[in-house]
C-alpha atoms as a PDB file:
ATOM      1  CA  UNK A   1       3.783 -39.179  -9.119  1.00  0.00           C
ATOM      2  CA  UNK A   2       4.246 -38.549 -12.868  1.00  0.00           C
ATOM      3  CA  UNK A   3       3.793 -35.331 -14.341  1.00  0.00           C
ATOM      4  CA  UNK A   4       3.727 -33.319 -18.420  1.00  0.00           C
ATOM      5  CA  UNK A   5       6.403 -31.196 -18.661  1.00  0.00           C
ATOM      6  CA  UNK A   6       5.096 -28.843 -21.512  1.00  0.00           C
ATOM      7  CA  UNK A   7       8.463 -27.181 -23.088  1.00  0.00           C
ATOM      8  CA  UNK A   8       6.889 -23.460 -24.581  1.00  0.00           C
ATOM      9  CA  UNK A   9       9.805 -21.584 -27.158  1.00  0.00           C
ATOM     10  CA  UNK A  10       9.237 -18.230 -28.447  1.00  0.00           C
ATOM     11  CA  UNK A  11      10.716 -16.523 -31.338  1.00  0.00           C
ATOM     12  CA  UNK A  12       9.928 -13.097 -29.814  1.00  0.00           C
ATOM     13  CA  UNK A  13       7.407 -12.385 -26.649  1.00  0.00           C
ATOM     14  CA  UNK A  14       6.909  -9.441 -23.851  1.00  0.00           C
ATOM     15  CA  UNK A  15       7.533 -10.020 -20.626  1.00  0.00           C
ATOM     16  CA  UNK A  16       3.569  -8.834 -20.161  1.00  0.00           C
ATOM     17  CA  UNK A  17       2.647 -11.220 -22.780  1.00  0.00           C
ATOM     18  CA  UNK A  18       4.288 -14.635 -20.944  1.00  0.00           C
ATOM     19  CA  UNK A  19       3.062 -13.680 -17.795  1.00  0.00           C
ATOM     20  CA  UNK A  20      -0.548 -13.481 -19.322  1.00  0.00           C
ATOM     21  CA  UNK A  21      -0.413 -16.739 -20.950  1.00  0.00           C
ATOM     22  CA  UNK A  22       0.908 -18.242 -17.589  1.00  0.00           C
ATOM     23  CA  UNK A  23      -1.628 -17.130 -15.837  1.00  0.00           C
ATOM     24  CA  UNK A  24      -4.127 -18.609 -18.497  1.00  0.00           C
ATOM     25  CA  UNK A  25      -2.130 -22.059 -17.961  1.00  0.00           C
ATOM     26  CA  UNK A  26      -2.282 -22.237 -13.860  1.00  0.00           C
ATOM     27  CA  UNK A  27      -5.895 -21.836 -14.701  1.00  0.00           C
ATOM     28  CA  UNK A  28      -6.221 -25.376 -16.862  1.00  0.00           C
ATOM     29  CA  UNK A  29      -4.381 -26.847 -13.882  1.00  0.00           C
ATOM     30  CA  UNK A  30      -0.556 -25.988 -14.572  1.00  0.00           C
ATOM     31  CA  UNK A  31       0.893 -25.582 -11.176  1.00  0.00           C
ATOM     32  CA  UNK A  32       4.825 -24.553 -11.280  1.00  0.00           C
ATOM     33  CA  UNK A  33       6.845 -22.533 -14.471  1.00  0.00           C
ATOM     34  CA  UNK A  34      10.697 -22.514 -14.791  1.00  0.00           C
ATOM     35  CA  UNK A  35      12.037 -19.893 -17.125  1.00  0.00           C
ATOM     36  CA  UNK A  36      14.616 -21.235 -19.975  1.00  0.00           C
ATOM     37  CA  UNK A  37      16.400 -19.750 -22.594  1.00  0.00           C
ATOM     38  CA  UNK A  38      14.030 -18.138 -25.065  1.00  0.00           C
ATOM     39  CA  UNK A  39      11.033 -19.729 -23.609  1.00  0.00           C
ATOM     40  CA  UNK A  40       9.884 -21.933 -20.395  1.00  0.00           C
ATOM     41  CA  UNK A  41       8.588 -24.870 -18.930  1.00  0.00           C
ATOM     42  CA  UNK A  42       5.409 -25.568 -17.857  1.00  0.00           C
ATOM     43  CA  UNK A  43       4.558 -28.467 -14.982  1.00  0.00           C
ATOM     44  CA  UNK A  44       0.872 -30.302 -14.987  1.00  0.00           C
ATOM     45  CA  UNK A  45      -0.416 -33.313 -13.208  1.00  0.00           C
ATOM     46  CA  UNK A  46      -0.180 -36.473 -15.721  1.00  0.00           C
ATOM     47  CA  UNK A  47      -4.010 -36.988 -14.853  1.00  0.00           C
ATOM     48  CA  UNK A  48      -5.191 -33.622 -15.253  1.00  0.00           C
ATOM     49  CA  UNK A  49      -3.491 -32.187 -18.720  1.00  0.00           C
ATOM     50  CA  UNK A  50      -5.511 -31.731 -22.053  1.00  0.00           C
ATOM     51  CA  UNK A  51      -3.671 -30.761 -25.251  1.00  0.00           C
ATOM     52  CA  UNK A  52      -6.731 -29.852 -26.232  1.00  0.00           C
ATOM     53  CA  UNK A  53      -7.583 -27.410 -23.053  1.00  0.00           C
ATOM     54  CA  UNK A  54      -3.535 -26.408 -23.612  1.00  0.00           C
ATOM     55  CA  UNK A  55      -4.653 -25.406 -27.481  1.00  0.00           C
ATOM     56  CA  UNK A  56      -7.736 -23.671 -26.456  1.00  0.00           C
ATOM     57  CA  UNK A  57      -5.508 -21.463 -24.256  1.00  0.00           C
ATOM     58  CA  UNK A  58      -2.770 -20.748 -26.643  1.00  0.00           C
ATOM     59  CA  UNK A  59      -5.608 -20.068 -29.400  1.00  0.00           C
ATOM     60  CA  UNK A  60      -6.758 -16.799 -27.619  1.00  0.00           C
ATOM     61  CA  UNK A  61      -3.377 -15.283 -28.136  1.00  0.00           C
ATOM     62  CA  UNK A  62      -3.288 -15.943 -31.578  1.00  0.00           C
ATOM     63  CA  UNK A  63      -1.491 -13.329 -33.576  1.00  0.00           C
ATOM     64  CA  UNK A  64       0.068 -12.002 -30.319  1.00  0.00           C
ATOM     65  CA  UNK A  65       3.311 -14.017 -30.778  1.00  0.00           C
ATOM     66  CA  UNK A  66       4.554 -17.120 -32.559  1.00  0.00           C
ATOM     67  CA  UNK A  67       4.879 -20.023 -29.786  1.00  0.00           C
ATOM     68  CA  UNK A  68       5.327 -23.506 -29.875  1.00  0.00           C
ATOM     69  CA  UNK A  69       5.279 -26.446 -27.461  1.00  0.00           C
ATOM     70  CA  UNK A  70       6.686 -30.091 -26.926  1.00  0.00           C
ATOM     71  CA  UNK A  71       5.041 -32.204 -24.107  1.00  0.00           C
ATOM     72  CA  UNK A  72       7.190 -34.852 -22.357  1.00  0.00           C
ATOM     73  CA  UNK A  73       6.213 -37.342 -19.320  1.00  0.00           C
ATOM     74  CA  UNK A  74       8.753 -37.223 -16.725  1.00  0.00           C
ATOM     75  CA  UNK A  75       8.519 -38.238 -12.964  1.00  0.00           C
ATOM     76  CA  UNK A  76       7.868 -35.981 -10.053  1.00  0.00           C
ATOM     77  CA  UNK A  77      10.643 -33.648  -9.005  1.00  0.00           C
ATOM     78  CA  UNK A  78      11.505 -32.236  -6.241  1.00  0.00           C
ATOM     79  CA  UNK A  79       9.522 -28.821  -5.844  1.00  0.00           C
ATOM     80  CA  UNK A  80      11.006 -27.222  -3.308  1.00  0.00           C
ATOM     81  CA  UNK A  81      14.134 -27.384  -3.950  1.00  0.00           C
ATOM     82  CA  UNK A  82      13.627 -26.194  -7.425  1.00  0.00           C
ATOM     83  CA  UNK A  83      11.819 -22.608  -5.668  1.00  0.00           C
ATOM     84  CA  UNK A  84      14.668 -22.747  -3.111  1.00  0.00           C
ATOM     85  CA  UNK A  85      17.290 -22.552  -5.895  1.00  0.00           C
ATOM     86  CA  UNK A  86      15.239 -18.733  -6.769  1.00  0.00           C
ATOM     87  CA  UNK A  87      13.362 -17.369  -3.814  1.00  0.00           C
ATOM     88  CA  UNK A  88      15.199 -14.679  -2.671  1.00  0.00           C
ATOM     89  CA  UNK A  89      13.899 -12.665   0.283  1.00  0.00           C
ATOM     90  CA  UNK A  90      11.659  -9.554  -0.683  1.00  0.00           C
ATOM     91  CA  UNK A  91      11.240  -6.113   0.634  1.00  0.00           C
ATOM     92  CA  UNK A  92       8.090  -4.213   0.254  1.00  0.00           C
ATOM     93  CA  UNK A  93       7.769  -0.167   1.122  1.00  0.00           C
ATOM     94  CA  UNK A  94      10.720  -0.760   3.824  1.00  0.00           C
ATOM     95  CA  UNK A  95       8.119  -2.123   5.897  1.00  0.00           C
ATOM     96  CA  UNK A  96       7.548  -5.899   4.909  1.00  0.00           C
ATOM     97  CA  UNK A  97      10.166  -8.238   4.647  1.00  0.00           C
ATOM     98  CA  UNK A  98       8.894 -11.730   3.052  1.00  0.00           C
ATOM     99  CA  UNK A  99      10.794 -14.667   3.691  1.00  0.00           C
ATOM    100  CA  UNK A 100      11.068 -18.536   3.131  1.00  0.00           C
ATOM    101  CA  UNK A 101      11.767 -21.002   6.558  1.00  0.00           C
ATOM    102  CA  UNK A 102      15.389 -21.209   5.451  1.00  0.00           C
ATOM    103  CA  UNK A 103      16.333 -17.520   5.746  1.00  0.00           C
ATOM    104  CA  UNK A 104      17.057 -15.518   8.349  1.00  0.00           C
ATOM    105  CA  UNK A 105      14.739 -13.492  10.218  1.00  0.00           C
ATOM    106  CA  UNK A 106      15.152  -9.880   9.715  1.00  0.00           C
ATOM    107  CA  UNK A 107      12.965  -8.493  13.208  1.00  0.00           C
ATOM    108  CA  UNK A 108      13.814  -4.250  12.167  1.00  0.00           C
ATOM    109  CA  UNK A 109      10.968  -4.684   9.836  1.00  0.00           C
ATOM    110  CA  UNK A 110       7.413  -4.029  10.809  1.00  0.00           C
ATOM    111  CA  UNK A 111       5.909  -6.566   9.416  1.00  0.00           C
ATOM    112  CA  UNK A 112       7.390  -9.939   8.644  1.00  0.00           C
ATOM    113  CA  UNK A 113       5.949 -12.963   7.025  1.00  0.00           C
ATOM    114  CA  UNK A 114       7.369 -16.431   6.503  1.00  0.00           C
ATOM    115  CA  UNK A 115       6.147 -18.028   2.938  1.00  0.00           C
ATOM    116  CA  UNK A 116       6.213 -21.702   2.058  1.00  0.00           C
ATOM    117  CA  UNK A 117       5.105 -21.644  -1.450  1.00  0.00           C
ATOM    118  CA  UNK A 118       5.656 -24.648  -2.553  1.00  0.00           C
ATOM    119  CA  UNK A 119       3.699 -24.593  -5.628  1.00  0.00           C
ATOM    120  CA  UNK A 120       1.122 -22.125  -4.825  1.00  0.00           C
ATOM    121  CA  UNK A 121       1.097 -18.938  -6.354  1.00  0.00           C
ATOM    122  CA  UNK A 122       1.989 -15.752  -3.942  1.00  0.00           C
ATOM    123  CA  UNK A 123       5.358 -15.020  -2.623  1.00  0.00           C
ATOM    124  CA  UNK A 124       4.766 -11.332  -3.083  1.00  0.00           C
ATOM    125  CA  UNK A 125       7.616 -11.360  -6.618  1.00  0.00           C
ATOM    126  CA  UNK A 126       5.023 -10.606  -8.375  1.00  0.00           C
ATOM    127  CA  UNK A 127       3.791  -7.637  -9.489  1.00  0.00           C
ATOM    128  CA  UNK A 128      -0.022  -7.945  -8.742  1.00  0.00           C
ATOM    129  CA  UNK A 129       1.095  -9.503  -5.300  1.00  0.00           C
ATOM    130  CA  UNK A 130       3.122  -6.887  -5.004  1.00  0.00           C
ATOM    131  CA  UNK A 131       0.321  -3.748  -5.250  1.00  0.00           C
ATOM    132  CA  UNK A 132      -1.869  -6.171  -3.421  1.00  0.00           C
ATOM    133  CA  UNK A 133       0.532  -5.772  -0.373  1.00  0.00           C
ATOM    134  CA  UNK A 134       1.363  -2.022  -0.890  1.00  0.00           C
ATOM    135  CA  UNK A 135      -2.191  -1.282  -0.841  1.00  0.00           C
ATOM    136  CA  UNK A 136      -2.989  -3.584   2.175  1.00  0.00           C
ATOM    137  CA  UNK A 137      -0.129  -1.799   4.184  1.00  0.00           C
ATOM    138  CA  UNK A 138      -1.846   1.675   3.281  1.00  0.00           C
ATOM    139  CA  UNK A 139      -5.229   0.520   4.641  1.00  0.00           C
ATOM    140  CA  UNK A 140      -6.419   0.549   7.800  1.00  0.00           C
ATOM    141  CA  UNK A 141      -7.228  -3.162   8.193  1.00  0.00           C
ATOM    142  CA  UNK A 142      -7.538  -3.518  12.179  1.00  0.00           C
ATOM    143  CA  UNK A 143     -10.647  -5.360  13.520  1.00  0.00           C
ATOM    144  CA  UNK A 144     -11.815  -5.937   9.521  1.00  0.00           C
ATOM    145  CA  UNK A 145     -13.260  -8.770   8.302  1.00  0.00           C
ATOM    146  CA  UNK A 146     -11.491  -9.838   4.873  1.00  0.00           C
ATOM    147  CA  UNK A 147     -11.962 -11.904   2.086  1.00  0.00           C
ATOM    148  CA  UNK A 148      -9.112 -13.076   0.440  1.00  0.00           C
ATOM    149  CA  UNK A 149     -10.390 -14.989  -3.004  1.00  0.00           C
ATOM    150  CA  UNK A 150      -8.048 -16.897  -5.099  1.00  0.00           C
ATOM    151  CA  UNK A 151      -5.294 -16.473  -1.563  1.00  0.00           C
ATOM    152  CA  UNK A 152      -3.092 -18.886  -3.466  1.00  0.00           C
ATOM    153  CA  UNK A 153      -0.393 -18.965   0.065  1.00  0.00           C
ATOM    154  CA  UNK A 154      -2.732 -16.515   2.296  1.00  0.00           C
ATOM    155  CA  UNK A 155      -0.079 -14.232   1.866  1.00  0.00           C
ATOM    156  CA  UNK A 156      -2.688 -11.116   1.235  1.00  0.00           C
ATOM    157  CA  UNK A 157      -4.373 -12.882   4.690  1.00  0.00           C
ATOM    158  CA  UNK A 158      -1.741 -12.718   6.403  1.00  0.00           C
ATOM    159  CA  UNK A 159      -0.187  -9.778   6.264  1.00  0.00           C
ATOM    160  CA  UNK A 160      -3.362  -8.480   6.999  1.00  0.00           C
ATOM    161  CA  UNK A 161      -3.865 -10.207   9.850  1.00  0.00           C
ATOM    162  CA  UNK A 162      -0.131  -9.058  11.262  1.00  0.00           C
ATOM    163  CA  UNK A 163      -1.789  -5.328  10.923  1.00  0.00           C
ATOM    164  CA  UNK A 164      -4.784  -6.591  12.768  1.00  0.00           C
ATOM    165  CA  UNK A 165      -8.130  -7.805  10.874  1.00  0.00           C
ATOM    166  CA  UNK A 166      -9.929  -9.432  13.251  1.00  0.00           C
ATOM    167  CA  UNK A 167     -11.031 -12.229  10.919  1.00  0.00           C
ATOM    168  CA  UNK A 168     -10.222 -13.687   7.896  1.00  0.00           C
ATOM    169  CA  UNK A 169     -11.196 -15.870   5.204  1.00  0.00           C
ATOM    170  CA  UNK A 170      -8.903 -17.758   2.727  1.00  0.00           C
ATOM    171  CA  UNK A 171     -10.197 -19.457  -0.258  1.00  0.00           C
ATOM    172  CA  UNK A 172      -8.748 -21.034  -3.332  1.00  0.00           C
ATOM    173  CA  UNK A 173      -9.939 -23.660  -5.580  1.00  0.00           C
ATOM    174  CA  UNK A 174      -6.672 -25.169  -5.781  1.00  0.00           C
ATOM    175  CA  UNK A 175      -5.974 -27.989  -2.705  1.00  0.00           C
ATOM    176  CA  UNK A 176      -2.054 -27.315  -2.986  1.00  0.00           C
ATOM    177  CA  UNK A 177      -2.932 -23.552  -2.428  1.00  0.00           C
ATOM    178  CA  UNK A 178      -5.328 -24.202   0.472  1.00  0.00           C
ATOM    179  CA  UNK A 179      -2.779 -27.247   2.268  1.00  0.00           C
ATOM    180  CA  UNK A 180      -0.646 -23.963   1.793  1.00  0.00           C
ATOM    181  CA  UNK A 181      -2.801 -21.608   3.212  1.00  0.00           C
ATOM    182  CA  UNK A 182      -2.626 -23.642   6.001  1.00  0.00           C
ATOM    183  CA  UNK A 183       0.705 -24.095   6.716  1.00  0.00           C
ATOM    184  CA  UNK A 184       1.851 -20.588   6.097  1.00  0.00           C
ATOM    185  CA  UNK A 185      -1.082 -19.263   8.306  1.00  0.00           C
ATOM    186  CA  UNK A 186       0.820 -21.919  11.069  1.00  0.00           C
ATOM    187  CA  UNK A 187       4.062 -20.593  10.092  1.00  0.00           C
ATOM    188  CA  UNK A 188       2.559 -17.194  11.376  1.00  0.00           C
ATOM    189  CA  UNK A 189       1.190 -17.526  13.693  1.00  0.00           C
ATOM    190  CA  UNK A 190      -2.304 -16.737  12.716  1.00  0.00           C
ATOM    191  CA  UNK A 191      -5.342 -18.750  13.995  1.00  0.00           C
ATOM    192  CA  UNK A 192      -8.101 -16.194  12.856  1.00  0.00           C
ATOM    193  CA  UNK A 193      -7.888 -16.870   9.483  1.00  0.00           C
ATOM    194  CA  UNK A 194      -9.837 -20.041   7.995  1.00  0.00           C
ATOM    195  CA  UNK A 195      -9.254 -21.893   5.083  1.00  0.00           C
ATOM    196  CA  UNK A 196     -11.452 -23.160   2.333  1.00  0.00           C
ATOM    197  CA  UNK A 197     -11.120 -24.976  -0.862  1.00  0.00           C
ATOM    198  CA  UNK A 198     -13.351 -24.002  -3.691  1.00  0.00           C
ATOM    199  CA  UNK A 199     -14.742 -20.932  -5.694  1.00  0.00           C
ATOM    200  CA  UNK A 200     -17.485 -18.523  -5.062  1.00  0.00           C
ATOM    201  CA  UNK A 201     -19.548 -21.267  -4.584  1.00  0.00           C
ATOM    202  CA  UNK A 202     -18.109 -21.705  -1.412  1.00  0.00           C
ATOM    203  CA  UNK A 203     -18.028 -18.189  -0.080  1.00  0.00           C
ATOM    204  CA  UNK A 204     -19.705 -17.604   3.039  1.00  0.00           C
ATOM    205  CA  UNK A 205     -22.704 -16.511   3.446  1.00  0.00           C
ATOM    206  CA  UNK A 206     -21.687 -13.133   5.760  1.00  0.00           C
ATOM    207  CA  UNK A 207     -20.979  -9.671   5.199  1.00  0.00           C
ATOM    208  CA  UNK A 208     -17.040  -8.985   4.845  1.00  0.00           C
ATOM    209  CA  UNK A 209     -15.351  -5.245   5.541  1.00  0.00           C
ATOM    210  CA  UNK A 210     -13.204  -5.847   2.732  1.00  0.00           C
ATOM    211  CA  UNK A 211     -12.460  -7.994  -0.519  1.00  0.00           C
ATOM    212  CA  UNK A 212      -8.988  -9.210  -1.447  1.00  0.00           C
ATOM    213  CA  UNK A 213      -9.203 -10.569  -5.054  1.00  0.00           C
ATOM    214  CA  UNK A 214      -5.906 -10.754  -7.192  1.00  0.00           C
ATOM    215  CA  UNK A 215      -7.076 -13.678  -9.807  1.00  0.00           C
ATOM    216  CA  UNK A 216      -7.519 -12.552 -13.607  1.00  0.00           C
ATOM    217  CA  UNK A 217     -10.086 -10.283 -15.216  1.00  0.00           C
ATOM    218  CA  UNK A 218     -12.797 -13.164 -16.682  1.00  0.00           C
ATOM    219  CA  UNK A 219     -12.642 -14.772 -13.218  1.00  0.00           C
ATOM    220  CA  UNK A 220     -12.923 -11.232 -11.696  1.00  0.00           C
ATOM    221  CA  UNK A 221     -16.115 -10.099 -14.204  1.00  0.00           C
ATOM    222  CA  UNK A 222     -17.663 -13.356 -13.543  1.00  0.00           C
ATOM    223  CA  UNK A 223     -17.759 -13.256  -9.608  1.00  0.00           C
ATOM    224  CA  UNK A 224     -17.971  -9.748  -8.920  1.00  0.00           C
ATOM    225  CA  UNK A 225     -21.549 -10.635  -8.667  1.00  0.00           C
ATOM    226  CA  UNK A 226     -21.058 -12.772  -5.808  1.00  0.00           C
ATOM    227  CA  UNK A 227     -18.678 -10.186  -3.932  1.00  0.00           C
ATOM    228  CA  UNK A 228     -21.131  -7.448  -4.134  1.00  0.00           C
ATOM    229  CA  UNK A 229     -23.834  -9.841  -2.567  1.00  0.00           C
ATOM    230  CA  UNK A 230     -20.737 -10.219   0.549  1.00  0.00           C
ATOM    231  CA  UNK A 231     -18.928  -6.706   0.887  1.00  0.00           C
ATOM    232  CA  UNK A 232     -20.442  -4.517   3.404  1.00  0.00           C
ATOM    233  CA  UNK A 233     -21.930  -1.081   2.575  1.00  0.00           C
ATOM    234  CA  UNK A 234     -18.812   1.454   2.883  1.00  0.00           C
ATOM    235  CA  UNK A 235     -16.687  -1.692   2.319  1.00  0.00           C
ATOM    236  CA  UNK A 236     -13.535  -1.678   0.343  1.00  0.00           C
ATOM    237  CA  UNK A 237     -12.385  -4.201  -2.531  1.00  0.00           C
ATOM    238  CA  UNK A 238      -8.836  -4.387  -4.225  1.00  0.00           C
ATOM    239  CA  UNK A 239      -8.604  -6.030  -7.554  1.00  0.00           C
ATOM    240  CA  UNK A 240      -5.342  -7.513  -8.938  1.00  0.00           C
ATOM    241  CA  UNK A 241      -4.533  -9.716 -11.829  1.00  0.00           C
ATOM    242  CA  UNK A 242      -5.376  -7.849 -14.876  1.00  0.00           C
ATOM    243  CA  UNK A 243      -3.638  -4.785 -17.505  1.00  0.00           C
ATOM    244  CA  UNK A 244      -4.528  -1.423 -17.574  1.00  0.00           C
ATOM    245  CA  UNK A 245      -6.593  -1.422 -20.897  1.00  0.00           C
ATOM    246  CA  UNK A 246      -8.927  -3.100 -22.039  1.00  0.00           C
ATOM    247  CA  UNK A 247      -9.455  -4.695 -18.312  1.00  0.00           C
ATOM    248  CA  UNK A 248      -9.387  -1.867 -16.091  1.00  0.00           C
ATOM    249  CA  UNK A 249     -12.465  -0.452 -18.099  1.00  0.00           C
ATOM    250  CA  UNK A 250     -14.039  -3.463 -18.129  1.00  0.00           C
ATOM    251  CA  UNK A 251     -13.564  -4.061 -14.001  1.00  0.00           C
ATOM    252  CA  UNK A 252     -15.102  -0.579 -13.841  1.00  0.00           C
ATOM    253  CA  UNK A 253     -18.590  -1.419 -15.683  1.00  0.00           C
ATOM    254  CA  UNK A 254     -18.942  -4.607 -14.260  1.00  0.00           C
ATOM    255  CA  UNK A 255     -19.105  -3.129 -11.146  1.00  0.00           C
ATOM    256  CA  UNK A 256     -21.402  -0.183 -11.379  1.00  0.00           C
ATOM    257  CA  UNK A 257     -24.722  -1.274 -11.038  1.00  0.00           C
ATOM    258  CA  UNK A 258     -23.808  -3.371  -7.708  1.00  0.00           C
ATOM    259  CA  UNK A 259     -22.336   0.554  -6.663  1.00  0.00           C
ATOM    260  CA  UNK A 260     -19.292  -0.652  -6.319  1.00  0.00           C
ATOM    261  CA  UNK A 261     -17.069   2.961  -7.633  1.00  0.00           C
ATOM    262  CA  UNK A 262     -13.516   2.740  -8.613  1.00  0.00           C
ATOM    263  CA  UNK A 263     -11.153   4.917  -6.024  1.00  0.00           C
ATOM    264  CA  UNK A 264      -7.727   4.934  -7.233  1.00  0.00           C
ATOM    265  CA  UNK A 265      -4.808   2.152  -9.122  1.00  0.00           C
ATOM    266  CA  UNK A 266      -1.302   1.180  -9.061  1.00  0.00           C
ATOM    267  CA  UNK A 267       0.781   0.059 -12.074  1.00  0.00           C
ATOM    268  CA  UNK A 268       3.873  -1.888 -12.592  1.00  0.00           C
ATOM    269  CA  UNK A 269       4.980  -2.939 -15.592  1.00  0.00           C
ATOM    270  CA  UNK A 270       1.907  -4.259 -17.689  1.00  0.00           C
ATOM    271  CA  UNK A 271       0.020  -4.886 -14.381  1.00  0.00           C
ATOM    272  CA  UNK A 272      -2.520  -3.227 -12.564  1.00  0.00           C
ATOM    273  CA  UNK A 273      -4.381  -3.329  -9.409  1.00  0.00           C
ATOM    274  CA  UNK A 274      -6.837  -1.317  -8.747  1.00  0.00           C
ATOM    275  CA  UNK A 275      -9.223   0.314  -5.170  1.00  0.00           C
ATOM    276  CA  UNK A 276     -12.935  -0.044  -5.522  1.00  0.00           C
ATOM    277  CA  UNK A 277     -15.346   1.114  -2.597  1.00  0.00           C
ATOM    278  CA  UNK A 278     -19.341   0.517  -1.899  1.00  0.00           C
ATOM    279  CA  UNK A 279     -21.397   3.033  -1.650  1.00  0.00           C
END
C-alpha cells in the first residue's frame, strides 16, 4: 500500500500550536505523526491526500507560525512497530494503568486497560484523553448508558465499561478507529459495547445517560445539536478536544438553548475538557 509522507519544518511553533494543526490534519484523512527535529512527519493514504485540502488547513493558521512542507511517495511501513518504538505504559490518578499487548500486566491497579492503537487516535498520552479519563474515573458510570463519539480506540468506552456502564456505544468515522474499537474492546474483555463507523448520522436513535465527545470544537459546535436530541434529561456530557479561550466560550453558547449548563473543567497545558449537564 503506498502512502504521502508530508515532511512539516518550523522555524518556531508551540507545542499547543502543532498539536492544533495535527488535529486539523487527522481530520483531512492523515492517520499517524512522527515528531523530527524542528518539525514532523505527517502519514496519508496515497488515494486520499489533497494538497489542496493540506493548503486549506495550513491557511487557517496563517500568521500563527511560519511552516513549510515537502510531500514524498513512499511505500507502506510498518505501523506498529513504529508506535512500539514510543508507547510507554501510562498511569492515570494511581488508579489506571494503560498498557499495549507487549507489556506486562500490572494487576495492583484498579483499573487496567490493554490498548492496540495502531493508528487510531487514543492511548490516553494525550492530554484531552487524559481529562477524558480523570473525569470518567470521578463519575459514577455503573449501569449508564454512554456515548462515546469520535472513540478513536474505545478507550473512553472502555474504561467505562471496567467501572460498570451497562451499555455502550462506540462510534468513529474512521474504519481503522472502529476495526480498533473492536479489537481493543476484545482485548478487554468487553462485549457490551458496540461499534459503529460513521458520524452523527449514524447515532442511534435512543436516549444515552451520558455523552463522551473528545473530537475538536467545529466538530463539537456542529453536532451538539444531535447530542442534545440523545442525552437524557439529568444526563451528563464531557467535552474534550478544544483550548480554553475562544472555544470554551463558544462550547458554552452552543449549548444553552438545548439546556445543556456547563458544570466544571480541567486544563493541561493548552487543553481543556470540560463537564456539561441537562437540565
Amino acid at each position: 500500500m503506498k502512502y504521502i509522507q508530508v515532511t512539516f519544518s518550523f522555524k518556531a511553533i508551540e507545542e499547543y500550536q502543532q498539536d492544533l494543526l495535527i488535529a486539523e490534519l487527522a481530520d483531512i484523512g492523515f492517520n499517524t505523526f512522527e515528531d523530527i527535529e524542528n518539525g514532523f512527519l505527517a502519514f496519508i493514504d496515497f488515494n486520499t491526500y489533497s494538497e489542496e485540502n493540506l493548503k486549506n488547513v495550513l491557511d487557517q493558521f496563517e500568521g500563527e507560525f511560519d511552516c513549510s512542507f515537502v510531500a514524498s511517495e513512499i511505500e507502506g511501513k510498518n505501523w506498529n512497530e513504529e508506535w512500539e518504538k514510543n508507547f510507554e505504559p501510562l498511569i492515570i490518578d494511581d488508579q489506571c494503568y494503560v498498557r499495549a499487548t507487549f507489556h506486562e500486566a500490572q494487576p495492583q491497579y484498579k483499573y487496567e486497560i490493554i490498548i492496540d492503537p495502531k493508528m487510531a487516535f487514543g492511548t490516553g498520552h494525550h492530554q484531552t484523553t487524559t481529562m477524558m479519563m480523570q473525569y470518567i474515573m470521578a463519575t459514577d458510570v455503573k449501569d449508564k448508558e454512554i456515548l462515546d463519539m469520535g472513540c478513536g480506540t474505545a478507550i473512553l468506552a472502555i474504561l467505562a465499561a471496567k467501572k460498570g456502564a451497562s451499555k455502550l456505544v462506540a462510534i468513529d468515522y474512521d474504519e481503522v478507529c472502529y476495526l480498533s474499537s473492536l479489537e481493543n474492546a476484545a482485548l478487554n474483555g468487553i462485549d457490551n459495547m458496540e461499534a459503529i463507523c460513521g458520524g452523527k448520522e449514524v447515532i442511534p436513535a435512543v436516549e444515552f445517560d451520558m455523552i463522551l465527545a473528545n473530537i475538536n470544537r467545529n466538530i463539537l459546535l456542529d453536532q451538539i445539536p444531535t447530542y442534545a436530541n440523545v442525552l437524557k434529561a439529568g444526563g451528563s456530557i464531557f467535552f474534550s478536544g478544544f483550548y480554553e479561550s475562544p472555544d470554551l466560550d463558544m462550547i458554552k453558547e452552543a449549548c444553552e438553548p438545548f439546556g445543556i449548563r456547563y458544570v466544571d473543567h480541567k486544563k493541561i497545558g493548552e487543553w481543556v475538557a470540560a463537564n456539561f449537564k441537562k437540565d
